[in-house]
C-alpha atoms as a PDB file:
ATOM      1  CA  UNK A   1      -6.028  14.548  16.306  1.00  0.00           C
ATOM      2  CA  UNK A   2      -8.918  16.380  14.606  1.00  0.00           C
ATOM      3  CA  UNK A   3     -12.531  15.098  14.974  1.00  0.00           C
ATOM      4  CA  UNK A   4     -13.005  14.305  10.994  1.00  0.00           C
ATOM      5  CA  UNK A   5     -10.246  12.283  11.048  1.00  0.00           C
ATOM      6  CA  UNK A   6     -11.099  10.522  14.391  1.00  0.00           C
ATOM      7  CA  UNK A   7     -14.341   9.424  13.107  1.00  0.00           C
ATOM      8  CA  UNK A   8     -12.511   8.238   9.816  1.00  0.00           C
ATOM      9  CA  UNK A   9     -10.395   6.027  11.743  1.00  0.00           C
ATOM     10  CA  UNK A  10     -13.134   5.050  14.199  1.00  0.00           C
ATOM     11  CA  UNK A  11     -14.791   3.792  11.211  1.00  0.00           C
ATOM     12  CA  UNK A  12     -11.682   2.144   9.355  1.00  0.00           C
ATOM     13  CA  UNK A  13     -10.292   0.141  12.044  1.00  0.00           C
ATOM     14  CA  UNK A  14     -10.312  -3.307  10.554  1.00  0.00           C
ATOM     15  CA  UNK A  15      -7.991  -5.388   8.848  1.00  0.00           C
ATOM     16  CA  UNK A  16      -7.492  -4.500   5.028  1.00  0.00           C
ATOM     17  CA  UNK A  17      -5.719  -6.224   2.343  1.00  0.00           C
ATOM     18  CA  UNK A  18      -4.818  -5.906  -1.659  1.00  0.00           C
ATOM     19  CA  UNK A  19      -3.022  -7.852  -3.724  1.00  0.00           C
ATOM     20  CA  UNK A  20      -1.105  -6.201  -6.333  1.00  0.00           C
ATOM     21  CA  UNK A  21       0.038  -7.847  -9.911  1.00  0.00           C
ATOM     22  CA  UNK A  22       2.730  -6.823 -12.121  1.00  0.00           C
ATOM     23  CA  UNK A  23       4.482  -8.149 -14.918  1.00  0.00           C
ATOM     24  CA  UNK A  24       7.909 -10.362 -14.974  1.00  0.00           C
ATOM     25  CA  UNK A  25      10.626  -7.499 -15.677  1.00  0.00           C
ATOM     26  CA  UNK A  26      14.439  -8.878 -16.193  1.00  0.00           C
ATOM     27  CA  UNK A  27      17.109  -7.081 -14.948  1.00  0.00           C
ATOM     28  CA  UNK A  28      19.307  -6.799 -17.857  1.00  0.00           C
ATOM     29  CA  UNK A  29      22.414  -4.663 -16.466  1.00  0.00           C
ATOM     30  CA  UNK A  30      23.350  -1.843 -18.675  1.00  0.00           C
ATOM     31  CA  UNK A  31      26.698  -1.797 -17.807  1.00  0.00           C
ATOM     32  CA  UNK A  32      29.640  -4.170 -18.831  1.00  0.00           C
ATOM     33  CA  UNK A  33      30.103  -6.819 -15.920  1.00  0.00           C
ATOM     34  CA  UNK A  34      33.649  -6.398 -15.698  1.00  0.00           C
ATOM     35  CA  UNK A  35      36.437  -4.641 -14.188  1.00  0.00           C
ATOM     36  CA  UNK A  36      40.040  -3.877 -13.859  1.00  0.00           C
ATOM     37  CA  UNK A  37      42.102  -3.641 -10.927  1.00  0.00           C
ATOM     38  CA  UNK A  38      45.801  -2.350 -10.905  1.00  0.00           C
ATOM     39  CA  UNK A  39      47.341  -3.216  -7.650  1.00  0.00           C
ATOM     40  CA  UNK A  40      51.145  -2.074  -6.788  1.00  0.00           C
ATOM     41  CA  UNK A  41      53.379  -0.098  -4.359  1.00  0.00           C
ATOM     42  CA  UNK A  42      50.459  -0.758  -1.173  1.00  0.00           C
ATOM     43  CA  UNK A  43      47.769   1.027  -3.405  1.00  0.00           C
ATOM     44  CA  UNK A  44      44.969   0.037  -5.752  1.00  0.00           C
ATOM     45  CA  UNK A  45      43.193   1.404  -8.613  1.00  0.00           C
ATOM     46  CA  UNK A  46      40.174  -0.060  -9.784  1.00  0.00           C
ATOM     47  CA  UNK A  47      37.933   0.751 -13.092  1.00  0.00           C
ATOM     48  CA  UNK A  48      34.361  -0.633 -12.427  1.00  0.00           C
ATOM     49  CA  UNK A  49      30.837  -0.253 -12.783  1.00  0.00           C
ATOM     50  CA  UNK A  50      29.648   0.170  -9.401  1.00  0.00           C
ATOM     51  CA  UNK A  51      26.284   1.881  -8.304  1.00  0.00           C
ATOM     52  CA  UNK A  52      27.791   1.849  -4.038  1.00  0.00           C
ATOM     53  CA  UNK A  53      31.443   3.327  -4.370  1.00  0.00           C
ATOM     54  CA  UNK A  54      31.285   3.753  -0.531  1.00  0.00           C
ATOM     55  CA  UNK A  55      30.914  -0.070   0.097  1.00  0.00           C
ATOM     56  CA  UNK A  56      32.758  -1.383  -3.051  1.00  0.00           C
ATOM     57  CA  UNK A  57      35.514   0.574  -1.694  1.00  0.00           C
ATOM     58  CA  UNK A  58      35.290  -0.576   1.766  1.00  0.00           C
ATOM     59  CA  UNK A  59      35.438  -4.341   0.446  1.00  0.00           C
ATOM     60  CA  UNK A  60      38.616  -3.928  -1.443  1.00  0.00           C
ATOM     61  CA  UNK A  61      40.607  -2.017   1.504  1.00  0.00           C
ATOM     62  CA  UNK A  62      39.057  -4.754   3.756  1.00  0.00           C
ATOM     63  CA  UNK A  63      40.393  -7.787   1.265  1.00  0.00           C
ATOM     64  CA  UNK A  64      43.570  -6.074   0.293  1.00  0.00           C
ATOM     65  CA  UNK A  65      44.538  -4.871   4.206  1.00  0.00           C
ATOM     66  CA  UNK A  66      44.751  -1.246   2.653  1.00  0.00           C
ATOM     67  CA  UNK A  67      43.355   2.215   3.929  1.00  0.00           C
ATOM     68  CA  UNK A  68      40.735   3.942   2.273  1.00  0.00           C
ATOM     69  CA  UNK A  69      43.133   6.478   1.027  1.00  0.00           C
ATOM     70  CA  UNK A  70      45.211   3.935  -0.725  1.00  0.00           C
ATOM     71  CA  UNK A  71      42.398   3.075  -2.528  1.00  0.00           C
ATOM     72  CA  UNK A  72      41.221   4.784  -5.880  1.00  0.00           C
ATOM     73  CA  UNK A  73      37.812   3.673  -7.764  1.00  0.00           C
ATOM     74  CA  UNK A  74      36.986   4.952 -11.038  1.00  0.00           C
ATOM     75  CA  UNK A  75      32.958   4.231 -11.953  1.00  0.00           C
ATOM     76  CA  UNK A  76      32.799   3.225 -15.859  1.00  0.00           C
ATOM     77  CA  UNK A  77      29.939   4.705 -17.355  1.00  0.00           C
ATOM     78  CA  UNK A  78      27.210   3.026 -19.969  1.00  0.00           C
ATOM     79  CA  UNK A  79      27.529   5.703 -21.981  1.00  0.00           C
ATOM     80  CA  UNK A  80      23.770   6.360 -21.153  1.00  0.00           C
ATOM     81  CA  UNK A  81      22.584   8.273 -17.805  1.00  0.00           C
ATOM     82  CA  UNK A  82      20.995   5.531 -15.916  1.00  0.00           C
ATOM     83  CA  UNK A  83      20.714   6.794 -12.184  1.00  0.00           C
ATOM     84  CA  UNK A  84      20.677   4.403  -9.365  1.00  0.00           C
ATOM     85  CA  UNK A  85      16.596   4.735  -9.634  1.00  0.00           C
ATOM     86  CA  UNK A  86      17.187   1.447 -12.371  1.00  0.00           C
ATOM     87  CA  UNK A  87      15.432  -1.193 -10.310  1.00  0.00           C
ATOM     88  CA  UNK A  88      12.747  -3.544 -11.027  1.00  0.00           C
ATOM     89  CA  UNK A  89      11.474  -4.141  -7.535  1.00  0.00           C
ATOM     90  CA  UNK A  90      11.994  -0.926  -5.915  1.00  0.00           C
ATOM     91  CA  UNK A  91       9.384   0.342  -8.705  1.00  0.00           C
ATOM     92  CA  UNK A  92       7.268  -2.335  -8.982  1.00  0.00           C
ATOM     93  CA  UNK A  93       7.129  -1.444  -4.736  1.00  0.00           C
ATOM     94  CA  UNK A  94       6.141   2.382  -4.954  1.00  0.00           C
ATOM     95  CA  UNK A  95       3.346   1.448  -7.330  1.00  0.00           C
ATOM     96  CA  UNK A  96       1.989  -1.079  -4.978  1.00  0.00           C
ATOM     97  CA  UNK A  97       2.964   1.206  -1.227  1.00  0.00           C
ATOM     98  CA  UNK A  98       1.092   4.237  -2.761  1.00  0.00           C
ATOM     99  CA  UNK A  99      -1.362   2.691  -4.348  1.00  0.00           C
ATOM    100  CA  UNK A 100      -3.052   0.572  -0.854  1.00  0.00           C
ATOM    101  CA  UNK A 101      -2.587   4.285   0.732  1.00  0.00           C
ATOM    102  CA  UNK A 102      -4.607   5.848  -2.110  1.00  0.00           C
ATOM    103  CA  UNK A 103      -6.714   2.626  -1.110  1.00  0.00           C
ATOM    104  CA  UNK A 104      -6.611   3.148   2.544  1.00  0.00           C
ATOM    105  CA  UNK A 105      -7.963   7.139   2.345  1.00  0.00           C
ATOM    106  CA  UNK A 106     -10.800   6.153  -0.076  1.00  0.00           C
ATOM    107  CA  UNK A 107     -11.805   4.269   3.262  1.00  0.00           C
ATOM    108  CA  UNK A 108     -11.482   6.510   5.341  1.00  0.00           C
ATOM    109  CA  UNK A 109     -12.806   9.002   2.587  1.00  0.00           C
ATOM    110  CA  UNK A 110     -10.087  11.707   2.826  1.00  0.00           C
ATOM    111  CA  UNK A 111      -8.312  13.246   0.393  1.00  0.00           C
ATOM    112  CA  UNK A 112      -5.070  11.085  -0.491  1.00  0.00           C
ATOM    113  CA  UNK A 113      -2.949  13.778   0.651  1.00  0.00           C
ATOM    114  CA  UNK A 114      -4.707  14.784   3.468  1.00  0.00           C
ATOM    115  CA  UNK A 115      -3.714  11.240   4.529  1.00  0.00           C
ATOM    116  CA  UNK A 116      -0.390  11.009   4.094  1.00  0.00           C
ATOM    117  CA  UNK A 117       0.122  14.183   5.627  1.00  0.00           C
ATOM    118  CA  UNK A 118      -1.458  12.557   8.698  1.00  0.00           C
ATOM    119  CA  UNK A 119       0.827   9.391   8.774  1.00  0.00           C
ATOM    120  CA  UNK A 120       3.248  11.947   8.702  1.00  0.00           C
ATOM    121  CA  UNK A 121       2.177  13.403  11.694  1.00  0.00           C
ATOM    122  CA  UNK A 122       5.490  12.477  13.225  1.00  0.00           C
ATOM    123  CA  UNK A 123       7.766  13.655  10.966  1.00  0.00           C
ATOM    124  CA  UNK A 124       8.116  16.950  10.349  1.00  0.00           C
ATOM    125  CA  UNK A 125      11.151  17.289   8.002  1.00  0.00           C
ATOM    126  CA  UNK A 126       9.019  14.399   5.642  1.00  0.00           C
ATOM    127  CA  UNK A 127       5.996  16.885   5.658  1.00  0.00           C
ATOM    128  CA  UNK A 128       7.969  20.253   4.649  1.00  0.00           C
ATOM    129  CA  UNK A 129       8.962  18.377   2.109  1.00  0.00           C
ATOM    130  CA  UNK A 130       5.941  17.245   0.878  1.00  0.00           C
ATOM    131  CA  UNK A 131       4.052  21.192   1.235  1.00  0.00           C
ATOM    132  CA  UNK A 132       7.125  22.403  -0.612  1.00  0.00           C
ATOM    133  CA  UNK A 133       6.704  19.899  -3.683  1.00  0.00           C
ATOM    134  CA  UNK A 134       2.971  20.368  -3.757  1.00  0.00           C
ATOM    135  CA  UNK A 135       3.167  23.872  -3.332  1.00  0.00           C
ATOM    136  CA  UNK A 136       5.077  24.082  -6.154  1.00  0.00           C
ATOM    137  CA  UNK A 137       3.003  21.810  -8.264  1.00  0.00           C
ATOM    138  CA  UNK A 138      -0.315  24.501  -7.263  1.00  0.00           C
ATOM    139  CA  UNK A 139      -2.075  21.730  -5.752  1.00  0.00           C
ATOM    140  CA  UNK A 140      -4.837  22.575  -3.466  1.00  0.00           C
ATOM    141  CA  UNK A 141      -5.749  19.840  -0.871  1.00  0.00           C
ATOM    142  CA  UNK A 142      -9.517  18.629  -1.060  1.00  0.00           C
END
């Protein structure tokens, strides 16, 4: 640990707390909430719109006494690309997680990414990641 930022922390030990507000979002799906399933002959074929294949799968060879590769699942689509990054809380989350870091380096008054890199300490395959992405975006640390 360098001296700068064991003098930040010396100074920034102490309990700290925000509360974070964000507006009601629904959680319309954008997918139709149905499905077909056509089951014969010890296999199954299902049409659905699932987001975890892996465990939707699972369920049906677990509730149907079937193996995995008796068991066929074919994702229907909205028609528009909408990612599994669709989420209300999961967003709503990020915003609030990075924003008490941004909160917790003004504190300790060090560069936002000069902290993070330094919870990171730990985890080196987190931090190449992070240089890389900066790098790329020509940001300089301050």
């Amino acid at each position: 640990m360098d001296a700068e930022y064991a003098a930040a922390l010396a100074g920034a030990v102490q309990p700290a707390e925000a509360v974070y507000t964000v507006p009601f979002l629904h959680h319309a799906t954008m997918e139709p909430m149905n499905g077909t399933a056509h089951v014969v002959d010890g296999r199954a074929e299902l049409w659905l719109p699932t987001q975890s294949q892996a465990s939707t799968r699972a369920r049906v060879v677990k509730e149907l006494g079937l193996a995995e590769e008796q068991v066929t699942l074919h994702t229907t689509l909205a028609g528009v690309p909408v990612g599994y990054w669709r989420s209300v809380a999961a967003s709503q989350n990020c915003f609030a997680y990075e924003g008490f870091i941004d909160e917790l380096a003004a504190r300790a008054r060090l560069d936002p990414l000069v902290y993070r890199r330094r919870l990171l300490a730990g985890q080196p395959r987190h931090l190449r990641v992070r240089s890389l992405a900066l790098a790329r975006e020509g940001y300089t640390l301050r």
